[in-house]
N, C-alpha and C. Protein backbone atom coordinates (compact mmCIF):
# COMPACT_ATOMS: atom_id res chain seq x y z
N UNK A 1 -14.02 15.73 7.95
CA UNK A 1 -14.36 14.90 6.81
C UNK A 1 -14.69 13.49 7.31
N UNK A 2 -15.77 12.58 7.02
CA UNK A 2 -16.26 11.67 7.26
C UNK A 2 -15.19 10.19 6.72
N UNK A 3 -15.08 9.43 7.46
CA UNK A 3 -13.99 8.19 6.85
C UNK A 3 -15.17 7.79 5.18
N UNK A 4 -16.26 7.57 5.33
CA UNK A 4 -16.79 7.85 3.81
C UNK A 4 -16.04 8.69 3.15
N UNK A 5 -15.71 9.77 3.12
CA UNK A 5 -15.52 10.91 2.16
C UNK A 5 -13.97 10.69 1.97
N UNK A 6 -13.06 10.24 3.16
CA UNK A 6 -11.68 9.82 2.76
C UNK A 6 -11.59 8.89 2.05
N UNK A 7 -12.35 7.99 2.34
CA UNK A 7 -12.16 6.56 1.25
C UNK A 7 -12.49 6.98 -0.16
N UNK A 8 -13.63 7.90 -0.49
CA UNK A 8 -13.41 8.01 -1.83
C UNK A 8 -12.43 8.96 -2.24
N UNK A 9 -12.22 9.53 -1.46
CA UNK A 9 -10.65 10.93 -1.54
C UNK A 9 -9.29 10.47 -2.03
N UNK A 10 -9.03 9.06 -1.20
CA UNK A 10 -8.12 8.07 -1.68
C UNK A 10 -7.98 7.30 -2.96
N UNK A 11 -9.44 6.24 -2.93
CA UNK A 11 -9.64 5.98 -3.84
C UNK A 11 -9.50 6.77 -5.29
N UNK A 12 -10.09 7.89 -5.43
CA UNK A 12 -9.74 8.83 -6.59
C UNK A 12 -8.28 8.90 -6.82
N UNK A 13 -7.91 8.89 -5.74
CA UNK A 13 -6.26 9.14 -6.28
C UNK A 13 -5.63 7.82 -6.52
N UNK A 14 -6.35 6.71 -6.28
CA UNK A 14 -5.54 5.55 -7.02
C UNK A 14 -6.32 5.51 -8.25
N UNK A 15 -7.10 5.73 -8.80
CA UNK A 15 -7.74 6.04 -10.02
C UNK A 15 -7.00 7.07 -10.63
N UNK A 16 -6.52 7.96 -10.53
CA UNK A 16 -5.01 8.64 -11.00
C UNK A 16 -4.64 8.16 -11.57
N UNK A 17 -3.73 7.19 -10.64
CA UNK A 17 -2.22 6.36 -10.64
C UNK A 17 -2.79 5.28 -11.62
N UNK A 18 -3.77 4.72 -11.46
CA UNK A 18 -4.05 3.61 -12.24
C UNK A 18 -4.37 4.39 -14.20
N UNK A 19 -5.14 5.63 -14.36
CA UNK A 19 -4.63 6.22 -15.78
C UNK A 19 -3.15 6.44 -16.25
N UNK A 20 -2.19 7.33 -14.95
CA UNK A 20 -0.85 7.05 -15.37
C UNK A 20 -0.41 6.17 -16.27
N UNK A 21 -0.48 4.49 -15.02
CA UNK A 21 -0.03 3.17 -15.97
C UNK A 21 -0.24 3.20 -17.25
N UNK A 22 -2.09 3.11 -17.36
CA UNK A 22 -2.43 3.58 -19.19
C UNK A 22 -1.28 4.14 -19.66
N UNK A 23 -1.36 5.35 -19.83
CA UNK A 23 -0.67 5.62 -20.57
C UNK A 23 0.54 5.48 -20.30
N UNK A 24 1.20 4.68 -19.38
CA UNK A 24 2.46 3.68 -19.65
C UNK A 24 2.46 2.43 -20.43
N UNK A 25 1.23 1.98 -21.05
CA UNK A 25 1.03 1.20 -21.46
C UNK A 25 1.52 -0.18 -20.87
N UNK A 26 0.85 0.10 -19.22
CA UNK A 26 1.12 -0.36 -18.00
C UNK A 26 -0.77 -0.95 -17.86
N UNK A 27 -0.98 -2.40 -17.00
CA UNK A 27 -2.62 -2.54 -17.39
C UNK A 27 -2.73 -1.54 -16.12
N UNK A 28 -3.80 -0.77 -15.99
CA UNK A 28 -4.08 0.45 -15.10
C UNK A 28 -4.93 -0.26 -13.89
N UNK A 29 -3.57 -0.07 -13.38
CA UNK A 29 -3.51 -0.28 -11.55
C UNK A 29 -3.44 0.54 -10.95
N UNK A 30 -4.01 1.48 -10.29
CA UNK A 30 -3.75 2.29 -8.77
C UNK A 30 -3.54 1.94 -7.59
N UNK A 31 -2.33 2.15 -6.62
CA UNK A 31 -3.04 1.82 -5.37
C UNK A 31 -2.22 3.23 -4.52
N UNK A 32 -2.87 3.38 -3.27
CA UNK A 32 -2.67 4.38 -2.47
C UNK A 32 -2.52 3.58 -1.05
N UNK A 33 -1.69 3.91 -0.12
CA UNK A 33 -1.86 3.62 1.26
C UNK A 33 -1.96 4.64 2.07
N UNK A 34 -2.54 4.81 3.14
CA UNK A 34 -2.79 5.53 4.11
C UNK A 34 -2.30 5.54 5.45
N UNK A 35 -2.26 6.10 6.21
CA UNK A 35 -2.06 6.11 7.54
C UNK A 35 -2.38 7.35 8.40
N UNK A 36 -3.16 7.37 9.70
CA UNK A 36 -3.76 7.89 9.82
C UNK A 36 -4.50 9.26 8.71
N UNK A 37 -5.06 8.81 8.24
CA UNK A 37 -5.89 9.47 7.17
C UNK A 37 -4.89 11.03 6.12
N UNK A 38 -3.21 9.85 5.85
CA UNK A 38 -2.51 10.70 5.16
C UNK A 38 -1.54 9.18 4.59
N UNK A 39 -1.45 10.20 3.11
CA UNK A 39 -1.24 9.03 2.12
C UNK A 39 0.53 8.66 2.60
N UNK A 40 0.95 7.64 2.86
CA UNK A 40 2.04 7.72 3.11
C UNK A 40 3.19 6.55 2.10
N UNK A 41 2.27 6.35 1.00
CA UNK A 41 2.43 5.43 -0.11
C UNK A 41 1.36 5.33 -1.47
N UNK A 42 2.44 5.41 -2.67
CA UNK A 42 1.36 5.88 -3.59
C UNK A 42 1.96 4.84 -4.83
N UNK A 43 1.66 3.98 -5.34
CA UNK A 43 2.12 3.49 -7.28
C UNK A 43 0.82 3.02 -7.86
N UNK A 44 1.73 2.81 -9.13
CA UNK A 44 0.84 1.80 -9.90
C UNK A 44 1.63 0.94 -10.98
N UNK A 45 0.79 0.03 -11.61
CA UNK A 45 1.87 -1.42 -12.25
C UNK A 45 2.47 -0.56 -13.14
N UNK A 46 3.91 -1.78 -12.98
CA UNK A 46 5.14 -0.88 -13.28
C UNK A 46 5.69 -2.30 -14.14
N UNK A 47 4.65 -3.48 -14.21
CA UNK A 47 5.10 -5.12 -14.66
C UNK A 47 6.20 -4.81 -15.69
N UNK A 48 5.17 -4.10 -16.80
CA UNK A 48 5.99 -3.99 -18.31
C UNK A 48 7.55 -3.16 -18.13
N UNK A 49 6.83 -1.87 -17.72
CA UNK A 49 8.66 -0.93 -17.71
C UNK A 49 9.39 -1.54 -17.12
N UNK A 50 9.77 -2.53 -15.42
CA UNK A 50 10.80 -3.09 -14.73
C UNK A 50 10.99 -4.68 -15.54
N UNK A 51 10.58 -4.84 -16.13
CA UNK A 51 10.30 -6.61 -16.79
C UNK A 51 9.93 -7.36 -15.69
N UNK A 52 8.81 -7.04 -14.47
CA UNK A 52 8.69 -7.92 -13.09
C UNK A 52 7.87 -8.39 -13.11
N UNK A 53 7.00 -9.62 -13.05
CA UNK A 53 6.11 -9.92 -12.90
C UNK A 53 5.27 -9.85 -11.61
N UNK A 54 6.12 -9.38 -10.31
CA UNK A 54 6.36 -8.75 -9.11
C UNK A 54 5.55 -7.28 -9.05
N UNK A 55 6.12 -6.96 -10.18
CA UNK A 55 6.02 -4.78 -9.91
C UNK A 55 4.23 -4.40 -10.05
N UNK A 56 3.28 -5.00 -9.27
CA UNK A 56 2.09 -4.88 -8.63
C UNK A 56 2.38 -3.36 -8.15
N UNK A 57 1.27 -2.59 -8.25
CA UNK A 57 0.89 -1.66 -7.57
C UNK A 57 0.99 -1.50 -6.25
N UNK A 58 0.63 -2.66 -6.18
CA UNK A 58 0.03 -3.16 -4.40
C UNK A 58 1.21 -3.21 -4.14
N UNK A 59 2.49 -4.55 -4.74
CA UNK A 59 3.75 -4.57 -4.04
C UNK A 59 4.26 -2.99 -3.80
N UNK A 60 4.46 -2.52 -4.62
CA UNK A 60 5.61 -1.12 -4.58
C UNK A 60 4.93 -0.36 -3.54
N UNK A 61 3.34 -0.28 -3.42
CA UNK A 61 2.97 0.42 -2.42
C UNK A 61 3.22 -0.11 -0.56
N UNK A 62 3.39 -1.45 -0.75
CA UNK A 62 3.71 -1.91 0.84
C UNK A 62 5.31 -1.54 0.60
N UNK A 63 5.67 -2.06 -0.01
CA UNK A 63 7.34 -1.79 0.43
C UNK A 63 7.49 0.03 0.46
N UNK A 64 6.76 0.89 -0.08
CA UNK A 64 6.92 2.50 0.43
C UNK A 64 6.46 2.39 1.83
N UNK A 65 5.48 1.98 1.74
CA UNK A 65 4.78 2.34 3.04
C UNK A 65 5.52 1.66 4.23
N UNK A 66 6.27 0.36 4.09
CA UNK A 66 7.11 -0.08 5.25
C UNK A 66 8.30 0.84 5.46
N UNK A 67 8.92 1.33 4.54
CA UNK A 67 10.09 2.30 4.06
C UNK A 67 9.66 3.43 4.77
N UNK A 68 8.54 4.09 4.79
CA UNK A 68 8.24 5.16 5.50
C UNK A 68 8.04 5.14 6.84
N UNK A 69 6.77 3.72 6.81
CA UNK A 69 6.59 3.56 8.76
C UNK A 69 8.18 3.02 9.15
N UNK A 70 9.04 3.19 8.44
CA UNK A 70 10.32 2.01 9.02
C UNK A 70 9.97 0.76 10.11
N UNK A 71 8.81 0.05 9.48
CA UNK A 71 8.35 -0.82 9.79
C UNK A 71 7.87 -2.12 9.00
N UNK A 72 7.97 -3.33 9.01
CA UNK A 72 7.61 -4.29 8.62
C UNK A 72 6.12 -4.20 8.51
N UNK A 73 5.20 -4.05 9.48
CA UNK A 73 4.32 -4.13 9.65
C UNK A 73 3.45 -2.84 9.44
N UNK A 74 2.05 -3.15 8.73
CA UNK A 74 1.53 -1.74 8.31
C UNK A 74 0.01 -1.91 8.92
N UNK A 75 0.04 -1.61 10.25
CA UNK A 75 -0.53 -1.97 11.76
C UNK A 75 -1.72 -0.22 11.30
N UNK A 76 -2.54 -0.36 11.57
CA UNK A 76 -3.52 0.72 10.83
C UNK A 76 -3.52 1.02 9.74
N UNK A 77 -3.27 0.80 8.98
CA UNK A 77 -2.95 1.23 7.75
C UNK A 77 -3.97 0.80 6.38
N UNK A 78 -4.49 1.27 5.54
CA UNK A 78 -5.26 0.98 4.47
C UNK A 78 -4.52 1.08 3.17
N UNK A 79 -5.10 0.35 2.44
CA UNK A 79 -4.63 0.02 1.11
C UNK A 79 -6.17 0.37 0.39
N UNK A 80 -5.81 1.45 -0.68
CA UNK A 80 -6.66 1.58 -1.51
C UNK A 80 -6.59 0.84 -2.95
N UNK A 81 -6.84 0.34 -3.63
CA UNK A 81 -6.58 -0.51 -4.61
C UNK A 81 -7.65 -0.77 -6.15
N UNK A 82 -7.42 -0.05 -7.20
CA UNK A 82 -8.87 0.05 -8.01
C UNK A 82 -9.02 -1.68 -8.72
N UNK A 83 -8.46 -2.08 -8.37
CA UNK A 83 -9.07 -3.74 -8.77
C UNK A 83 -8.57 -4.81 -7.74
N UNK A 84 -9.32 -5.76 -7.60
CA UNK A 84 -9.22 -6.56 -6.50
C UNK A 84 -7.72 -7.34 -6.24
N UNK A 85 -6.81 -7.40 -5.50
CA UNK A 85 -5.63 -7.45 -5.40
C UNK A 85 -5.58 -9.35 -6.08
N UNK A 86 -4.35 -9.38 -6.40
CA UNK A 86 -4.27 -11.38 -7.22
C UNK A 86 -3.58 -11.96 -5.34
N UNK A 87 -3.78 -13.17 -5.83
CA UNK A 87 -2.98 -14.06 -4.74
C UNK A 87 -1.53 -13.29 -3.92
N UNK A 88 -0.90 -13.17 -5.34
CA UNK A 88 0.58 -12.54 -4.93
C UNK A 88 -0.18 -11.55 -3.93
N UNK A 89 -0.15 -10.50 -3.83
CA UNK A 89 -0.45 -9.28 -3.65
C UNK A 89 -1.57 -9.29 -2.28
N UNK A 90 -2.52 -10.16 -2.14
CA UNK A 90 -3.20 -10.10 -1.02
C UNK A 90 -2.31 -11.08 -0.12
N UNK A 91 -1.65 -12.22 -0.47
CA UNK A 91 -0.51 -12.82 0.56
C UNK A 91 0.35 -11.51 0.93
N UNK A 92 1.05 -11.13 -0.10
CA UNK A 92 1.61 -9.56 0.93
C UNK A 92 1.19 -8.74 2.04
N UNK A 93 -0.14 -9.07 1.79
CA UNK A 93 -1.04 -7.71 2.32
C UNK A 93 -1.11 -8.57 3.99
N UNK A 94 -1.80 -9.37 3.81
CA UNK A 94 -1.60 -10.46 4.91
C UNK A 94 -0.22 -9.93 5.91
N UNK A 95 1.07 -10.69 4.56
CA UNK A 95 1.86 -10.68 5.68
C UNK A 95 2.44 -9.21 6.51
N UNK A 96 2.37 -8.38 5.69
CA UNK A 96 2.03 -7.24 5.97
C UNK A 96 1.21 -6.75 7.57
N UNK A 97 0.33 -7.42 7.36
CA UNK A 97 -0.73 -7.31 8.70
C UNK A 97 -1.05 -6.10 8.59
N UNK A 98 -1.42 -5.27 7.00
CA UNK A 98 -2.08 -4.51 6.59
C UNK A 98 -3.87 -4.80 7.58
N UNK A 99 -3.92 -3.93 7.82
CA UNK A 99 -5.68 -3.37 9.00
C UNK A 99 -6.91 -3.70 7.61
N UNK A 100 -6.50 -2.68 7.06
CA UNK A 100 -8.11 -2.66 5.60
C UNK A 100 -7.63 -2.85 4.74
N UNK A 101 -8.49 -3.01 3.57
CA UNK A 101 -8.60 -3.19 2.01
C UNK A 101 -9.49 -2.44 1.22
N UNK A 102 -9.81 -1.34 0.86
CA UNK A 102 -10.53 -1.00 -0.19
C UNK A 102 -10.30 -1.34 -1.68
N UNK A 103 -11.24 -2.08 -2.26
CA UNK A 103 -11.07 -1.79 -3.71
C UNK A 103 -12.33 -1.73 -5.16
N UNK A 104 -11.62 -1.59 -5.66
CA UNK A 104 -12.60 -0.90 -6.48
C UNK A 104 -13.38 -1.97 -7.45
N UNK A 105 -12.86 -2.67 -8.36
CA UNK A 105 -13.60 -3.47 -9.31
C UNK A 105 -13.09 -4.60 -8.96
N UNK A 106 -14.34 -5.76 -9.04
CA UNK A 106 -13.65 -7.09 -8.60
C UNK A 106 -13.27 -7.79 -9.84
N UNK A 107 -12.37 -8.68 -9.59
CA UNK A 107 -11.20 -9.76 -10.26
C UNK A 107 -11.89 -11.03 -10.95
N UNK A 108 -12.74 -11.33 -11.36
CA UNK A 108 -13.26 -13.05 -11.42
C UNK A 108 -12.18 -13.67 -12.02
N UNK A 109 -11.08 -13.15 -12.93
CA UNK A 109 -10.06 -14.07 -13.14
C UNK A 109 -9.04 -14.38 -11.84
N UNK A 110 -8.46 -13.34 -11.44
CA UNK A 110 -7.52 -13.59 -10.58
C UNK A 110 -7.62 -12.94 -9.29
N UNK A 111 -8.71 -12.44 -9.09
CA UNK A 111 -9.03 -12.02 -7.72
C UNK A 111 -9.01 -13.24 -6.81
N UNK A 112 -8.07 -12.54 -5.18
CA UNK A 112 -7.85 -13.20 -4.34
C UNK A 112 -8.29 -12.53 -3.21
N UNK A 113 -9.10 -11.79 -3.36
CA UNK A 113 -10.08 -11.06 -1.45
C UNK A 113 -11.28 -11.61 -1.86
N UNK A 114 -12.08 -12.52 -2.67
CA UNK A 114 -13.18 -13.49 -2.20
C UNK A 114 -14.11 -13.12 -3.67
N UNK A 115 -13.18 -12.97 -4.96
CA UNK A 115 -13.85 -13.70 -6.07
C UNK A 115 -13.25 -14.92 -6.35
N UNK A 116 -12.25 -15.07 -6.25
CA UNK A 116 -11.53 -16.63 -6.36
C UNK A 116 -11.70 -17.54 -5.34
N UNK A 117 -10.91 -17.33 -4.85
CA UNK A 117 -10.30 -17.33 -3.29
C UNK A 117 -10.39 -16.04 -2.45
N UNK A 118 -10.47 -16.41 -0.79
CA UNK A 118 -10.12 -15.16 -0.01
C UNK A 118 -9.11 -15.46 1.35
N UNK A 119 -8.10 -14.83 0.73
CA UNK A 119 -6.79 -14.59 1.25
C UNK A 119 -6.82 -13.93 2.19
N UNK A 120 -7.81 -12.39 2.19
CA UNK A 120 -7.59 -11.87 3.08
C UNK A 120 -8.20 -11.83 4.10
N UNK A 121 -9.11 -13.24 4.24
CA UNK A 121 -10.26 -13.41 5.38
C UNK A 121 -9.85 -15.02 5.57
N UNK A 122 -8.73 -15.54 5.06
CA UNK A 122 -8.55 -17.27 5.30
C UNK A 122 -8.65 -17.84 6.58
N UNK A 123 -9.53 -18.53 6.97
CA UNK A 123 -9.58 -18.79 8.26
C UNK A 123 -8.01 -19.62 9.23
N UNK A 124 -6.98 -19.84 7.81
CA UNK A 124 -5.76 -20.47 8.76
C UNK A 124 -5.14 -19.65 8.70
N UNK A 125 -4.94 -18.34 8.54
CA UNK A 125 -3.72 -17.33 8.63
C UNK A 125 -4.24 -16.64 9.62
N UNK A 126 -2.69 -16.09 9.75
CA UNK A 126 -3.04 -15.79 11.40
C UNK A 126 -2.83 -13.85 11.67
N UNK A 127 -3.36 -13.43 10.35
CA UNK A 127 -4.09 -12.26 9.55
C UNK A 127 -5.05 -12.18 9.43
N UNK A 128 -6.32 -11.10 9.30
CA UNK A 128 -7.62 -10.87 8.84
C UNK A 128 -7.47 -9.51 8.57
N UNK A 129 -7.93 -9.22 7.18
CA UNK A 129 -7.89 -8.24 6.44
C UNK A 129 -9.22 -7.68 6.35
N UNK A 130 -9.52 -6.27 7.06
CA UNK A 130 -11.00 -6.18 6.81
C UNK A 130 -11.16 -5.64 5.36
N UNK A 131 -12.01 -6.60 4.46
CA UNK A 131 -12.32 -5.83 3.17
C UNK A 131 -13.68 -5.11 2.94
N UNK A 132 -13.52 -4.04 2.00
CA UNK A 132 -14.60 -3.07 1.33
C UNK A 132 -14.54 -2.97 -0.24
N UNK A 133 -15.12 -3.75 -0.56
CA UNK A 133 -15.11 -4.13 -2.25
C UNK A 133 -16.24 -2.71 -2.71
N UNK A 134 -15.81 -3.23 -3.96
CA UNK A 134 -17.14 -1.58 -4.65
C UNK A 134 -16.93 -0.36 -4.84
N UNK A 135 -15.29 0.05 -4.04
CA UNK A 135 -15.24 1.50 -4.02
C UNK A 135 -15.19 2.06 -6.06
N UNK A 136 -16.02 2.89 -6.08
CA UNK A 136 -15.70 3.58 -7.63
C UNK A 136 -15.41 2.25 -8.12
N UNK A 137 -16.37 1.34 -8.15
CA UNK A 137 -15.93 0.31 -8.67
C UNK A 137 -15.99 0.61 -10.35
N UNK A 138 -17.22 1.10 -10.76
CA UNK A 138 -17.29 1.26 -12.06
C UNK A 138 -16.48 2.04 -12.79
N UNK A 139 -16.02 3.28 -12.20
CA UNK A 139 -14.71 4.04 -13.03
C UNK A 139 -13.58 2.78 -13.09
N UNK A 140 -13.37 2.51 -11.74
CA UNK A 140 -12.18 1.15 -11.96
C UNK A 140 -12.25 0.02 -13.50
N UNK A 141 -13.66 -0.23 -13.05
CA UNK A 141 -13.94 -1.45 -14.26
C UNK A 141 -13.79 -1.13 -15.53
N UNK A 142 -13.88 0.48 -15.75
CA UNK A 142 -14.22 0.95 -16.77
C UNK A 142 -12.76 1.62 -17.56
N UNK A 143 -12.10 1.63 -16.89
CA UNK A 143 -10.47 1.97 -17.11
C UNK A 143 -9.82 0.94 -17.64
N UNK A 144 -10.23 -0.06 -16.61
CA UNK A 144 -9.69 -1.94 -17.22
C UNK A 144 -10.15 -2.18 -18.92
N UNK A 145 -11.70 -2.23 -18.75
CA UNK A 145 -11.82 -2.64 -19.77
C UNK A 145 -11.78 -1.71 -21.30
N UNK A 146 -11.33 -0.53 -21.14
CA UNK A 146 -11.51 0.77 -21.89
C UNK A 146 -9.43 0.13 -22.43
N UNK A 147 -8.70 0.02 -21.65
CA UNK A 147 -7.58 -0.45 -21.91
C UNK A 147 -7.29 -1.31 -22.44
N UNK A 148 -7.89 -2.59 -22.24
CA UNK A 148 -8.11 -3.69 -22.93
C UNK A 148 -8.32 -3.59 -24.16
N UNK A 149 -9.58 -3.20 -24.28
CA UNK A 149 -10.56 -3.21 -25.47
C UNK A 149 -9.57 -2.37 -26.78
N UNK A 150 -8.85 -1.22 -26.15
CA UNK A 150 -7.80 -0.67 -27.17
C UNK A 150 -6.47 -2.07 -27.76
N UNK A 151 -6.40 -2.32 -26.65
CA UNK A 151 -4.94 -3.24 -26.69
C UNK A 151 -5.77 -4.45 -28.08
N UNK A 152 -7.08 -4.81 -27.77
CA UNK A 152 -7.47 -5.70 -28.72
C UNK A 152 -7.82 -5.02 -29.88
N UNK A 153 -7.89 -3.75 -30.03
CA UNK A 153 -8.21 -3.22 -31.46
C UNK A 153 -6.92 -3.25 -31.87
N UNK A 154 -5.61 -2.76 -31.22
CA UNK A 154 -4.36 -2.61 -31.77
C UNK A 154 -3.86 -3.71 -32.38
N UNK A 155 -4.16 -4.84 -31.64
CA UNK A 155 -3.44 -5.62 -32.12
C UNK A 155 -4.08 -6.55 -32.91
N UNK A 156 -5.04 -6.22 -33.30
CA UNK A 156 -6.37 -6.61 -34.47
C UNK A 156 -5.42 -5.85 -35.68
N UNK A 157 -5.72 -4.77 -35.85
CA UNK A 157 -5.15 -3.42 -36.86
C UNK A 157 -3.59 -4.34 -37.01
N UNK A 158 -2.81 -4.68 -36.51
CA UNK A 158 -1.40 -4.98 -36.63
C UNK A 158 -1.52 -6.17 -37.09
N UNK A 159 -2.72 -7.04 -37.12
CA UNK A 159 -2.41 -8.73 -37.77
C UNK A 159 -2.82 -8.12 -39.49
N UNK A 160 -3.82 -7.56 -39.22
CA UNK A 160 -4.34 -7.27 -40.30
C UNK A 160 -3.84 -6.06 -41.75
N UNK A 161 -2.64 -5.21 -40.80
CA UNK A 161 -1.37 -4.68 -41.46
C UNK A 161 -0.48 -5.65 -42.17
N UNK A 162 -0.11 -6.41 -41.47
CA UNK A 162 0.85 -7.91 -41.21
C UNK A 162 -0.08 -8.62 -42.78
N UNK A 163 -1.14 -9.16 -43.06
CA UNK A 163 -1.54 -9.45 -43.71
C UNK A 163 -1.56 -8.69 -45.14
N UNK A 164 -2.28 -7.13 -44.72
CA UNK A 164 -1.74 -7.06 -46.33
C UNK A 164 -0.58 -6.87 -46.97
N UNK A 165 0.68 -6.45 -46.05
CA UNK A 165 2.00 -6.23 -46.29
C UNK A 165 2.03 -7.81 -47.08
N UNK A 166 1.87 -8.62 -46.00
CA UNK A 166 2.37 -10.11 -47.08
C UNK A 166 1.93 -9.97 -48.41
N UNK A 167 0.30 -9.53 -48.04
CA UNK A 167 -0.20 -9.69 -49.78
C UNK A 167 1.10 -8.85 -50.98
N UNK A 168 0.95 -7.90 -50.13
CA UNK A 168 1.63 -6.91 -51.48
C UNK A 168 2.90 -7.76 -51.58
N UNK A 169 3.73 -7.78 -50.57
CA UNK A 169 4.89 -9.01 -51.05
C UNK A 169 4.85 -9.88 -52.08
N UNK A 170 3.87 -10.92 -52.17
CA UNK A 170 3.84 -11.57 -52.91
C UNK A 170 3.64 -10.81 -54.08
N UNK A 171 2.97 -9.96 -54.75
CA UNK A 171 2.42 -9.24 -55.60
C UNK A 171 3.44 -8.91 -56.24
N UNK A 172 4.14 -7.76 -55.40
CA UNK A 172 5.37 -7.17 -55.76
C UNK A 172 6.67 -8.38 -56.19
N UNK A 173 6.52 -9.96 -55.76
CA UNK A 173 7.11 -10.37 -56.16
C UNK A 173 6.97 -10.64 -57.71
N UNK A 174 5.58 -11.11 -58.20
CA UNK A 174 5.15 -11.44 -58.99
C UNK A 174 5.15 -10.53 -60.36
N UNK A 175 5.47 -8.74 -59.75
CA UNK A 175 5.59 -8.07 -60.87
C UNK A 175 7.45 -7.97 -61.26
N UNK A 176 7.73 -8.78 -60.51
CA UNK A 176 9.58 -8.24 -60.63
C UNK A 176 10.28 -9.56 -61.93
């Protein structure tokens, strides 16, 4: 199998993990790590269920993957990731001395591998992260914003519940 054909092999499976979250009503994060071309670390955001603002995909996946290499350091190793990792999360990766980066849809809010900032190419750290932006980027993008876009109808539908309940309140006061 061609390292092409693993990267999207991977990738798919953090596209998994990242529907899981969905329907944890988790925002849908995947990430997968690798080592020699076997997954040896797998989550996705876990923010809401642990109350962490920490519980990144990305985090839970370096701390498996150090847990497994029983190593600090994740020295070959790839990170598959369906949206571009935030500050937090590419400083990990860094210190990590994580090898690659694949990911899938880029960040313009909080992307930190080189829509914001790039963390994982900073010329003063004494890390370089090779990145590959684009993977399945569009299923990625399209999960994000397919999640979103619900979360804003829901909570459209709930102001607007909220509203006529008041009405009838008053109403119902008015007939008593």
């Amino acid at each position: 199998m061609t390292n092409e054909m693993m990267d999207r092999l991977f990738m798919q499976e953090a596209l998994k993990l990242a529907k899981t979250a969905a329907e944890k009503d988790e925002v849908p994060v995947g990430a997968v790590i690798a080592f020699q071309n076997k997954v040896i670390a797998k989550a996705h955001n876990q923010v809401e269920t642990l109350h962490d603002p920490t519980a990144h995909a990305e985090m839970i996946a370096i701390t498996q993957a150090a847990n497994t290499l029983g190593c600090k350091w994740l020295k070959d190793c790839t990170l598959y990731v369906t949206i571009e990792p935030c500050s937090m999360c590419a400083g990990a990766l860094v210190l990590a001395r994580i090898d690659r980066l694949c990911f899938g849809a880029d960040d313009p809010k909080t992307g930190a591998c080189g829509s914001i900032v790039n963390i994982a190419a900073h010329h003063q750290l004494n890390h370089k992260i090779a990145v590959q932006s684009g993977l399945l980027a569009d299923e990625s993008a399209h999960l994000l914003s397919d999640f979103f876009r619900k979360k804003r109808h829901k909570a459209q539908n709930n102001t607007a519940h909220r509203r006529i309940e008041k009405r009838f309140n008053r109403h119902e006061d008015y007939l008593q």
